[in-house]
Protein backbone atom coordinates (compact mmCIF):
# COMPACT_ATOMS: atom_id res chain seq x y z
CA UNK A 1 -6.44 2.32 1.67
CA UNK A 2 -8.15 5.83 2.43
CA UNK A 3 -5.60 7.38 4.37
CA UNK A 4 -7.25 10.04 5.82
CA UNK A 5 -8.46 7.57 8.54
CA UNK A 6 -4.90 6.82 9.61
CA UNK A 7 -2.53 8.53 11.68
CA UNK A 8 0.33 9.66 9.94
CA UNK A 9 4.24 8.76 9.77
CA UNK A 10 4.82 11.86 10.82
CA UNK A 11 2.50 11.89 13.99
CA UNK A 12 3.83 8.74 14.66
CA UNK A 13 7.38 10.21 14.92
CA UNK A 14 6.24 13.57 16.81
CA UNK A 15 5.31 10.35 19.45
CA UNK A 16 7.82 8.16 19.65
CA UNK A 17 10.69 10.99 21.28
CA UNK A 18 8.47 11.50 24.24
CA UNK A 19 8.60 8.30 25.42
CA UNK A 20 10.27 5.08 25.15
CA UNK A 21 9.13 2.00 22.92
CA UNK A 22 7.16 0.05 25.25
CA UNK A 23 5.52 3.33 26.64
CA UNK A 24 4.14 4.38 23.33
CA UNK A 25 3.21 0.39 22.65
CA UNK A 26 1.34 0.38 25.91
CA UNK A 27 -0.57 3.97 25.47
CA UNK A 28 -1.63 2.83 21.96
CA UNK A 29 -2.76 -0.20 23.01
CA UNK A 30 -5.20 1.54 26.34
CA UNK A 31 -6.37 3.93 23.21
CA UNK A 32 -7.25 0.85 21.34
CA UNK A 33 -8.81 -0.89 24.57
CA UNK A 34 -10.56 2.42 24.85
CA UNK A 35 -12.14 2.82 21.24
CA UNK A 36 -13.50 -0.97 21.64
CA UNK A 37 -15.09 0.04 24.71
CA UNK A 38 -16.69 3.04 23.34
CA UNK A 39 -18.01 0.94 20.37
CA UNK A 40 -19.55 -1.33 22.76
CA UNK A 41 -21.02 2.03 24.71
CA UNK A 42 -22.97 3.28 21.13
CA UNK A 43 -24.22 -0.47 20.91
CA UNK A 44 -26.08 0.01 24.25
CA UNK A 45 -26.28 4.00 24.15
CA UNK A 46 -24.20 4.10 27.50
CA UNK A 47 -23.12 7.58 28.66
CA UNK A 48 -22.58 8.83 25.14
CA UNK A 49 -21.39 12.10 25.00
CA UNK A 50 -19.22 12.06 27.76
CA UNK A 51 -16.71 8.97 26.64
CA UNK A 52 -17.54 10.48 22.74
CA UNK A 53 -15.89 13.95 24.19
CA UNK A 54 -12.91 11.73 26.05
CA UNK A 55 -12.49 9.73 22.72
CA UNK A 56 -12.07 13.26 20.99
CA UNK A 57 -9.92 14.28 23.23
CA UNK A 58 -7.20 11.20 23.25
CA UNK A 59 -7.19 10.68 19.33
CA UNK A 60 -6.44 14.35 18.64
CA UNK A 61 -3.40 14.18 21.02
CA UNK A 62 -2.34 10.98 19.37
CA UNK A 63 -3.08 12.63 15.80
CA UNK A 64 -6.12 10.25 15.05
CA UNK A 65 -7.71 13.30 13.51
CA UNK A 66 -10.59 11.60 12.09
CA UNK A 67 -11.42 9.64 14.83
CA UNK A 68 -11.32 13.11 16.54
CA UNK A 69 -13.64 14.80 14.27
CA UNK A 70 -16.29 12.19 14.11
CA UNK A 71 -16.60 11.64 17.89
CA UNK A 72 -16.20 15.22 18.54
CA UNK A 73 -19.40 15.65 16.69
CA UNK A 74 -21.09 12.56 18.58
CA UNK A 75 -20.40 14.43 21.69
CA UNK A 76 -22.07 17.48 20.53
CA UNK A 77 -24.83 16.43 18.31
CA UNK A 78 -24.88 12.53 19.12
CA UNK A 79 -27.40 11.68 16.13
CA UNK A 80 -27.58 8.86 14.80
CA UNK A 81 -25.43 9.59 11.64
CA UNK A 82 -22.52 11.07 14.20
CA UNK A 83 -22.99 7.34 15.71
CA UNK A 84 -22.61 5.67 12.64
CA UNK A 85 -19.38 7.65 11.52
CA UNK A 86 -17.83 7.73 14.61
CA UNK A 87 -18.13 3.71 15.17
CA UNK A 88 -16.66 3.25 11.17
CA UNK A 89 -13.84 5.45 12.27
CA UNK A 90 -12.97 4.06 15.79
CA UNK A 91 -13.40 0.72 13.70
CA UNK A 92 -10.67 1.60 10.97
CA UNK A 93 -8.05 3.01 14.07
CA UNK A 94 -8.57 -0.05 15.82
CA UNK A 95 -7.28 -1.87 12.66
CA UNK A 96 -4.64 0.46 11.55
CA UNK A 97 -3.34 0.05 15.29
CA UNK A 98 -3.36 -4.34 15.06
CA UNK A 99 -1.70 -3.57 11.93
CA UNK A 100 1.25 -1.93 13.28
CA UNK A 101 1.16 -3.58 16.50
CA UNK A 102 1.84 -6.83 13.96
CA UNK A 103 4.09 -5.39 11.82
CA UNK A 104 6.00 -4.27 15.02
CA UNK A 105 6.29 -7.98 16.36
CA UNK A 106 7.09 -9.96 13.05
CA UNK A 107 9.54 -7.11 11.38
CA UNK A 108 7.20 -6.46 8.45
């Protein structure tokens, strides 16, 4: 697996002592509601730059930095490239986050 799409152990730990469990559980899973909803937006070219810059904005707080960098670039440039790059790394998020959301409820 190409790590560099993933967020880190160690961003996941700078997380979890500023809030409980279930808070962190429940703000990853609005950031994951939130990158399938912006994947849907490029599909229909809906408001683009302005949910690309929010997009940005959340994943570098929550240390998805290459989710950050890709729509960060949609919301300035928003070619068609940026598109492509920034739905293949919401797309890889969104399963790195189902894969610790399962791991989290079966103990694996």
């Amino acid at each position: 697996m190409n790590r560099r799409y993933e967020i880190t152990d160690e961003e996941w730990e700078r997380l979890a002592p500023l809030m409980s469990p279930e808070e962190l559980s429940a703000l990853l899973d609005r950031f994951r509601a939130h990158l399938a909803e912006a994947i849907e937006a490029l599909a229909e070219s809906a408001s683009v730059p302005a949910r690309a810059h929010r997009v940005a904005g959340i994943a570098g707080m929550l240390g998805f930095a290459d989710v950050h960098r890709h729509w960060l670039a949609l919301s300035e440039a928003g070619d068609s490239a940026d598109a492509e790059d920034a739905r293949i790394a919401a797309r890889r998020a969104i399963l790195q986050l189902d894969r610790r959301s399962h791991a989290a409820h079966t103990g694996s």
